[in-house]
C-alpha atoms as a PDB file:
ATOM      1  CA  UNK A   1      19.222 -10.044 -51.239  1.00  0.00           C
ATOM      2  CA  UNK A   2      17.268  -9.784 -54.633  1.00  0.00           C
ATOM      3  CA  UNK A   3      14.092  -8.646 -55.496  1.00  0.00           C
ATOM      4  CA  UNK A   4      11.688  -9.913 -52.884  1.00  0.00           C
ATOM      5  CA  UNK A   5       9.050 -12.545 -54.120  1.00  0.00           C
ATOM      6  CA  UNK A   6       5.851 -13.683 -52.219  1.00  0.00           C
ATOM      7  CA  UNK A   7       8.028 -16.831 -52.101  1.00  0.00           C
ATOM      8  CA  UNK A   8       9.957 -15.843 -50.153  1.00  0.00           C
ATOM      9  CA  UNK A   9       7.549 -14.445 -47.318  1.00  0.00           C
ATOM     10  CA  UNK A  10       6.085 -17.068 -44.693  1.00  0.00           C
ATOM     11  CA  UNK A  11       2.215 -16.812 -45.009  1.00  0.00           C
ATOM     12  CA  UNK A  12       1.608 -16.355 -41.287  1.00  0.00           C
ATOM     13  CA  UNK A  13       3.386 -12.831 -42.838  1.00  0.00           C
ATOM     14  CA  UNK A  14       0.209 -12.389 -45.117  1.00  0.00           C
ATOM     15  CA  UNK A  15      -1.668 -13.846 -42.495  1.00  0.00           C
ATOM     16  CA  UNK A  16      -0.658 -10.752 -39.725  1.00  0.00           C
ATOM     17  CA  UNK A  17      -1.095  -8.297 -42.939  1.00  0.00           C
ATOM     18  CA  UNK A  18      -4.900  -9.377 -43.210  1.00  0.00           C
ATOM     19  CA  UNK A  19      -5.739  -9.186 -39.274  1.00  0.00           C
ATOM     20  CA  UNK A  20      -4.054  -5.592 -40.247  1.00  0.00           C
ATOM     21  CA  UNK A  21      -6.154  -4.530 -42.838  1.00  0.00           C
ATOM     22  CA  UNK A  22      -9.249  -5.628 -41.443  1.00  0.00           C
ATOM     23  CA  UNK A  23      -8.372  -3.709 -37.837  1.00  0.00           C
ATOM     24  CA  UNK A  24      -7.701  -6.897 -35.659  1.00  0.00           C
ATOM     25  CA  UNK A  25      -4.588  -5.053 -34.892  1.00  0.00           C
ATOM     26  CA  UNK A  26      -3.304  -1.394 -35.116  1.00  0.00           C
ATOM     27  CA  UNK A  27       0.197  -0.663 -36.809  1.00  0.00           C
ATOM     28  CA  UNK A  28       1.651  -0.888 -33.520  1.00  0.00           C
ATOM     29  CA  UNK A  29       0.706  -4.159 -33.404  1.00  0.00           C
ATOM     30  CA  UNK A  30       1.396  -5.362 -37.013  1.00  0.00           C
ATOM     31  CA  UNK A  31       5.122  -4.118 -36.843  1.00  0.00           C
ATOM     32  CA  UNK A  32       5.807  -5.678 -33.526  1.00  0.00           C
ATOM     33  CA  UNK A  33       4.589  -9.091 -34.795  1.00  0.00           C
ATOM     34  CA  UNK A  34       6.013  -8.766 -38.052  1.00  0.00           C
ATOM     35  CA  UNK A  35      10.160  -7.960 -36.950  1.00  0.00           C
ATOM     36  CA  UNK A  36       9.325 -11.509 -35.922  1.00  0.00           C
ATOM     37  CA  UNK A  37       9.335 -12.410 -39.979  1.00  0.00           C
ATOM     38  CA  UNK A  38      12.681 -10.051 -39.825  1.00  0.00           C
ATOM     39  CA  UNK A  39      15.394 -12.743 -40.259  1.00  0.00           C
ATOM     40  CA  UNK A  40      17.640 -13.859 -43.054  1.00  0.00           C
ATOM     41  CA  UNK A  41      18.047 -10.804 -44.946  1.00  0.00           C
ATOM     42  CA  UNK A  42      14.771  -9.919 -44.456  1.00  0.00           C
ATOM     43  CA  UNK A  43      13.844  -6.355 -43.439  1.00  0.00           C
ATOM     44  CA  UNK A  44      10.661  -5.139 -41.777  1.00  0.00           C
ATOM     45  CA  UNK A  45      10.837  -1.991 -44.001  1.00  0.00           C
ATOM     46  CA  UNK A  46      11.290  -4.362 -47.106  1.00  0.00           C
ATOM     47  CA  UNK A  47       8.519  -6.645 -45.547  1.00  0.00           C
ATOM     48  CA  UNK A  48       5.900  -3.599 -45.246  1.00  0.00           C
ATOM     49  CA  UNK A  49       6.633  -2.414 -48.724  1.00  0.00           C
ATOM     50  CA  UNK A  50       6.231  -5.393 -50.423  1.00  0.00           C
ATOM     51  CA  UNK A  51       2.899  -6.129 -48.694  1.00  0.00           C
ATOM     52  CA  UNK A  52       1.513  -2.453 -49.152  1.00  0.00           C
ATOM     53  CA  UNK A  53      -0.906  -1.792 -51.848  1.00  0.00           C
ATOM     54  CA  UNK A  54       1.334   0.341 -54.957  1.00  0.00           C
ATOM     55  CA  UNK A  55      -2.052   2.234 -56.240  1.00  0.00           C
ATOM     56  CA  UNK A  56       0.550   4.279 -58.783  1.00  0.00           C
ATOM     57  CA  UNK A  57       1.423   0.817 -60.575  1.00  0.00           C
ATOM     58  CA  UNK A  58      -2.505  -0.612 -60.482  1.00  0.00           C
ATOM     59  CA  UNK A  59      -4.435   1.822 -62.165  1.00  0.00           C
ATOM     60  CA  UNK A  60      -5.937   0.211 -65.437  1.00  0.00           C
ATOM     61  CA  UNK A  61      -8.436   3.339 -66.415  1.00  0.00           C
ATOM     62  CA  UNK A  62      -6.974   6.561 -65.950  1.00  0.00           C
ATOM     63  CA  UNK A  63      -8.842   9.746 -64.285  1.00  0.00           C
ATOM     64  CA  UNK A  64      -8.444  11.482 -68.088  1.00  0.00           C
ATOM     65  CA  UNK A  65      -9.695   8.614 -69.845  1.00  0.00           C
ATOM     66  CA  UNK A  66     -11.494   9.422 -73.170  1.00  0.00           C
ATOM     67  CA  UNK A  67     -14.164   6.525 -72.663  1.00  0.00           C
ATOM     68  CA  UNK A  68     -15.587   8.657 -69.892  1.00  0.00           C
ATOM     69  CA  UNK A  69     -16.517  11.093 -67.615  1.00  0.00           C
ATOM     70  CA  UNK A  70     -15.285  11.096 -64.116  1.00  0.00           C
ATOM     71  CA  UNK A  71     -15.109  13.726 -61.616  1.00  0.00           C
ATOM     72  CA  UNK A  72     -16.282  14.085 -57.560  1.00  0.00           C
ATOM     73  CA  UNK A  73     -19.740  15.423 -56.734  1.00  0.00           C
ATOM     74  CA  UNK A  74     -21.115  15.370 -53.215  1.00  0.00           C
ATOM     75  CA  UNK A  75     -24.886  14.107 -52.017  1.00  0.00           C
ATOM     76  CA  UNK A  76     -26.195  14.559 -48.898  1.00  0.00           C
ATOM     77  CA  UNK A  77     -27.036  11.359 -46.296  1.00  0.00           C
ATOM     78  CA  UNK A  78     -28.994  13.123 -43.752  1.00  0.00           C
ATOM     79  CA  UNK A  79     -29.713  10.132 -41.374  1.00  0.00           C
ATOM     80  CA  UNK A  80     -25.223   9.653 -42.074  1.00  0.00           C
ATOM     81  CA  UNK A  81     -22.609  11.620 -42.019  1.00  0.00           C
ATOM     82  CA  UNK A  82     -24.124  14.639 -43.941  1.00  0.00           C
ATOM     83  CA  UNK A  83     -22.418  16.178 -46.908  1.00  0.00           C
ATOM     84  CA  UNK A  84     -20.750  13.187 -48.586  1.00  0.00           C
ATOM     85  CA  UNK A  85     -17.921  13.626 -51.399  1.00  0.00           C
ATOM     86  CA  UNK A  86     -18.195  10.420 -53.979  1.00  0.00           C
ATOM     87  CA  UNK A  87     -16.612  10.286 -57.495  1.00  0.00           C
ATOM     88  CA  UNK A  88     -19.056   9.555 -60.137  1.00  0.00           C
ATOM     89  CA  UNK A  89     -17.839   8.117 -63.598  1.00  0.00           C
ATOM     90  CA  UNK A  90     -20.229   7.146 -66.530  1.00  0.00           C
ATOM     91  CA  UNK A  91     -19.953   6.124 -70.161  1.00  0.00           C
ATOM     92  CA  UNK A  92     -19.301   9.474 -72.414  1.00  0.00           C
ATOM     93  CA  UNK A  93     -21.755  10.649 -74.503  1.00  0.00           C
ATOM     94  CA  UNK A  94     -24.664   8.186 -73.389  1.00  0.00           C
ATOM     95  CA  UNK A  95     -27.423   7.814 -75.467  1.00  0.00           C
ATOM     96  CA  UNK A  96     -29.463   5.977 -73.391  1.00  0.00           C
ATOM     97  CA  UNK A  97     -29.895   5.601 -69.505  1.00  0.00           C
ATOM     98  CA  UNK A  98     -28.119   2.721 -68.030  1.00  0.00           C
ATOM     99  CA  UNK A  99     -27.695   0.505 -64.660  1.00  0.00           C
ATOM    100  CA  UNK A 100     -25.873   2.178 -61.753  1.00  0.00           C
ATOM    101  CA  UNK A 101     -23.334   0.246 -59.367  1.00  0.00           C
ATOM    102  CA  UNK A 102     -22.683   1.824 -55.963  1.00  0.00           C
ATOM    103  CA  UNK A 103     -18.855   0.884 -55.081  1.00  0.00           C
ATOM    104  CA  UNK A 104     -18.455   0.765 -51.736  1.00  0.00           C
ATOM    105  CA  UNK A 105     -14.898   0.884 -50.531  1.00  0.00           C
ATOM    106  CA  UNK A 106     -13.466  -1.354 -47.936  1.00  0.00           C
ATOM    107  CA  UNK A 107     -11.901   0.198 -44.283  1.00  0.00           C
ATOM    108  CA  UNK A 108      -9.932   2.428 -45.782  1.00  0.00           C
ATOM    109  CA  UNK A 109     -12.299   5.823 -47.648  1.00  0.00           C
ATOM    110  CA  UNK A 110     -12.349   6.255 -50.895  1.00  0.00           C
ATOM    111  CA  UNK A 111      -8.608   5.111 -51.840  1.00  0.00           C
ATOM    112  CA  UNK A 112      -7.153   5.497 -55.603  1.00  0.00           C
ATOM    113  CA  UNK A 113      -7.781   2.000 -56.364  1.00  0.00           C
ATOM    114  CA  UNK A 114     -11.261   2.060 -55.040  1.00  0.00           C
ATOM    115  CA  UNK A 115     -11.768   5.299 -57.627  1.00  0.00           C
ATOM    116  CA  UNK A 116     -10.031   2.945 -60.351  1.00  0.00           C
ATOM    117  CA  UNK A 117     -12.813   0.245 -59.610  1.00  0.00           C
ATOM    118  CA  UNK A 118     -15.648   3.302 -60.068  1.00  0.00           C
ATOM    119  CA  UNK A 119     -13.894   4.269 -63.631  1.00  0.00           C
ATOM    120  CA  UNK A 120     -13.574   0.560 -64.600  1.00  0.00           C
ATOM    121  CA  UNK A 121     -17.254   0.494 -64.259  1.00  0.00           C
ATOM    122  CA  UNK A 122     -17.893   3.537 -66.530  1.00  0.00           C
ATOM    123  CA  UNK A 123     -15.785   1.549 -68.857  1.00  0.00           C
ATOM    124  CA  UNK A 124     -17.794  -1.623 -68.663  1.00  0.00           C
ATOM    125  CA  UNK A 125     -21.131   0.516 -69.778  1.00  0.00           C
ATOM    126  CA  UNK A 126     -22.931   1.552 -66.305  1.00  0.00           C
ATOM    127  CA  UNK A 127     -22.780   4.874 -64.471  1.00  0.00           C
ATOM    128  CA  UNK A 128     -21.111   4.335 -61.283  1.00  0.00           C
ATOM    129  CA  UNK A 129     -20.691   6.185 -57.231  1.00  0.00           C
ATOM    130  CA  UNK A 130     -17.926   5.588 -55.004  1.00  0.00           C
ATOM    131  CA  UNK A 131     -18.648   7.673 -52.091  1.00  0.00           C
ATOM    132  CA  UNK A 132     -16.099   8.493 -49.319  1.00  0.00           C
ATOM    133  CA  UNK A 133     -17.762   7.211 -45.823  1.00  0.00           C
ATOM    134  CA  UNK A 134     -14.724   9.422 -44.469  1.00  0.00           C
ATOM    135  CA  UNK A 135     -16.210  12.648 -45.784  1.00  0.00           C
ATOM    136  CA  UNK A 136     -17.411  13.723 -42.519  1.00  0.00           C
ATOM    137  CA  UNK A 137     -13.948  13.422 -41.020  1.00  0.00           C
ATOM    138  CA  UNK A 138     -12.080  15.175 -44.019  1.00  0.00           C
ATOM    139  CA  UNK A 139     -12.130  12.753 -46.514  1.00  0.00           C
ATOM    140  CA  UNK A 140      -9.289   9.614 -47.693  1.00  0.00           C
ATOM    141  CA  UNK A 141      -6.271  11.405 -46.215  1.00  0.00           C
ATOM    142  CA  UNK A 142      -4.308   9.824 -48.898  1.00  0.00           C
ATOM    143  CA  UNK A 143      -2.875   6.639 -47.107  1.00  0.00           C
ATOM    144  CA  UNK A 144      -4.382   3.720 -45.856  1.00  0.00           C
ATOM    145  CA  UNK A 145      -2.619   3.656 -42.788  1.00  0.00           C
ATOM    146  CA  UNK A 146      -4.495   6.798 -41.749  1.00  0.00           C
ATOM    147  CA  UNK A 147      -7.865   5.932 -43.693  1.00  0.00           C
ATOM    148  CA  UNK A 148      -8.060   2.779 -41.352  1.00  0.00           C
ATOM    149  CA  UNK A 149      -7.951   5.038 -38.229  1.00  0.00           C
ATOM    150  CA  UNK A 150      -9.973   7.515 -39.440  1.00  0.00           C
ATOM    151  CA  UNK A 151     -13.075   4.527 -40.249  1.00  0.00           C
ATOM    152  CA  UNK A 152     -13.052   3.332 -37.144  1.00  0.00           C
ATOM    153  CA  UNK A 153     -14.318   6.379 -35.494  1.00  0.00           C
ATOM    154  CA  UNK A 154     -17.436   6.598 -37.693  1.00  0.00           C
ATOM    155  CA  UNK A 155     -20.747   5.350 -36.299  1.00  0.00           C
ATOM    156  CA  UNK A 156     -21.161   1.867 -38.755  1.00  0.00           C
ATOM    157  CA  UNK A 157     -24.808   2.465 -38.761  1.00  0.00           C
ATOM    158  CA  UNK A 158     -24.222   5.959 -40.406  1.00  0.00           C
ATOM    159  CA  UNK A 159     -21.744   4.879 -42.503  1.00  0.00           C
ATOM    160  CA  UNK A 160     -24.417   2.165 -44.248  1.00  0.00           C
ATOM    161  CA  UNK A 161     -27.100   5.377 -44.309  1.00  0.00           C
ATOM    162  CA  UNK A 162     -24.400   6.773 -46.699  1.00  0.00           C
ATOM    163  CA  UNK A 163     -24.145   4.349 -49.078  1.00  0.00           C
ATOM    164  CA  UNK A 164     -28.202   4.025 -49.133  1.00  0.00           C
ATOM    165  CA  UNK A 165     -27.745   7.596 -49.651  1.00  0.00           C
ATOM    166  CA  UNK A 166     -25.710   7.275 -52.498  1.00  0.00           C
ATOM    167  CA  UNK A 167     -27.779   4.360 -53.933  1.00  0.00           C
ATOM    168  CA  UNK A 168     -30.717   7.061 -53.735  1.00  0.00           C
ATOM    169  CA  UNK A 169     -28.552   9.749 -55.444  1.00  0.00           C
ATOM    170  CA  UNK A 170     -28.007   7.498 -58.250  1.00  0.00           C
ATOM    171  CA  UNK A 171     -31.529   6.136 -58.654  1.00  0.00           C
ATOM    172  CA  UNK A 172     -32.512   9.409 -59.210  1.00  0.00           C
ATOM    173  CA  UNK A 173     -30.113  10.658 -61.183  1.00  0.00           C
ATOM    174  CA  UNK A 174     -30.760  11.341 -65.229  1.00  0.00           C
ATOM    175  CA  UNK A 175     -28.822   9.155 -67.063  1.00  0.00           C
ATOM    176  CA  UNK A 176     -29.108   5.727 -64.689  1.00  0.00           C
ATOM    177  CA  UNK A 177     -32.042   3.657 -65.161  1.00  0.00           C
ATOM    178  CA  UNK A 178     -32.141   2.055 -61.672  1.00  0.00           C
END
């Protein structure tokens, strides 16, 4: 068999993938549904590669990029989790304050594409926060897999005082105007 093509994948397959990444099922789960998709050539290894985010291929502004200035910092959230790790990228060599954007990552921490979204931002002319909601529990652990697990055992309630948290930490900070 070739290379595989999302035309070649039923959509109940990207169906069971979704319930997966929003936590309707556990991996478990997922893989014992999908060898059902397993036929015809098809492998369930192929099947959960080709529907797994590649970060390494997807990253349009680069950590080093000359357009900014990127790097982690942590705030505190004391009604959330505490000390919270977030990466912060802004514009180099502002001039003038500008608008902040909070980006707030999906079930998974603070993944490299979610940091890619935070640089793209910098890009685009506003100062920008990504903060980890896993920080309490160690931080992204570098696959989603785990990062899924790891979210659901935060409180939800002091997951959102992080992100308030963070909103603060930027409204406050020098070089955002609000």
């Amino acid at each position: 068999m070739g290379e595989l093509k999302k035309e070649d994948i039923s959509q109940e397959v990207f169906d069971l993938y979704d319930d997966y990444a929003h936590n309707k099922l556990d991996r478990r789960q997922f893989v014992e549904r999908l060898s059902l998709f397993a036929v015809g050539g098809l492998t369930v290894p192929s099947l959960l590669s080709f529907m797994s985010p590649n970060y390494k291929d997807t990253i349009t502004v680069k950590p080093e990029d000359p357009r900014i200035e990127s790097g982690y910092i942590t705030y505190e959230s004391p009604k959330g989790g505490g000390t919270i790790k977030g990466l912060l990228s802004k514009p180099k060599d502002l001039k003038t304050k500008v608008g902040g954007v909070v980006v707030v990552h999906e079930n998974r921490g603070l993944n490299p594409y979610i940091e890619d979204v935070g640089r793209r931002t910098a890009v685009d002319g506003f100062i920008s926060l990504a903060p980890d909601a896993l920080s309490p529990l160690g931080g992204y652990p570098g696959n989603d897999d785990d990062g899924r697990t790891l979210q659901r055992q935060r409180d939800r309630n002091e997951m959102l005082e992080d992100f308030i948290a963070a909103y603060n930490y930027l409204k406050n900070h020098p070089d955002c105007n609000g």
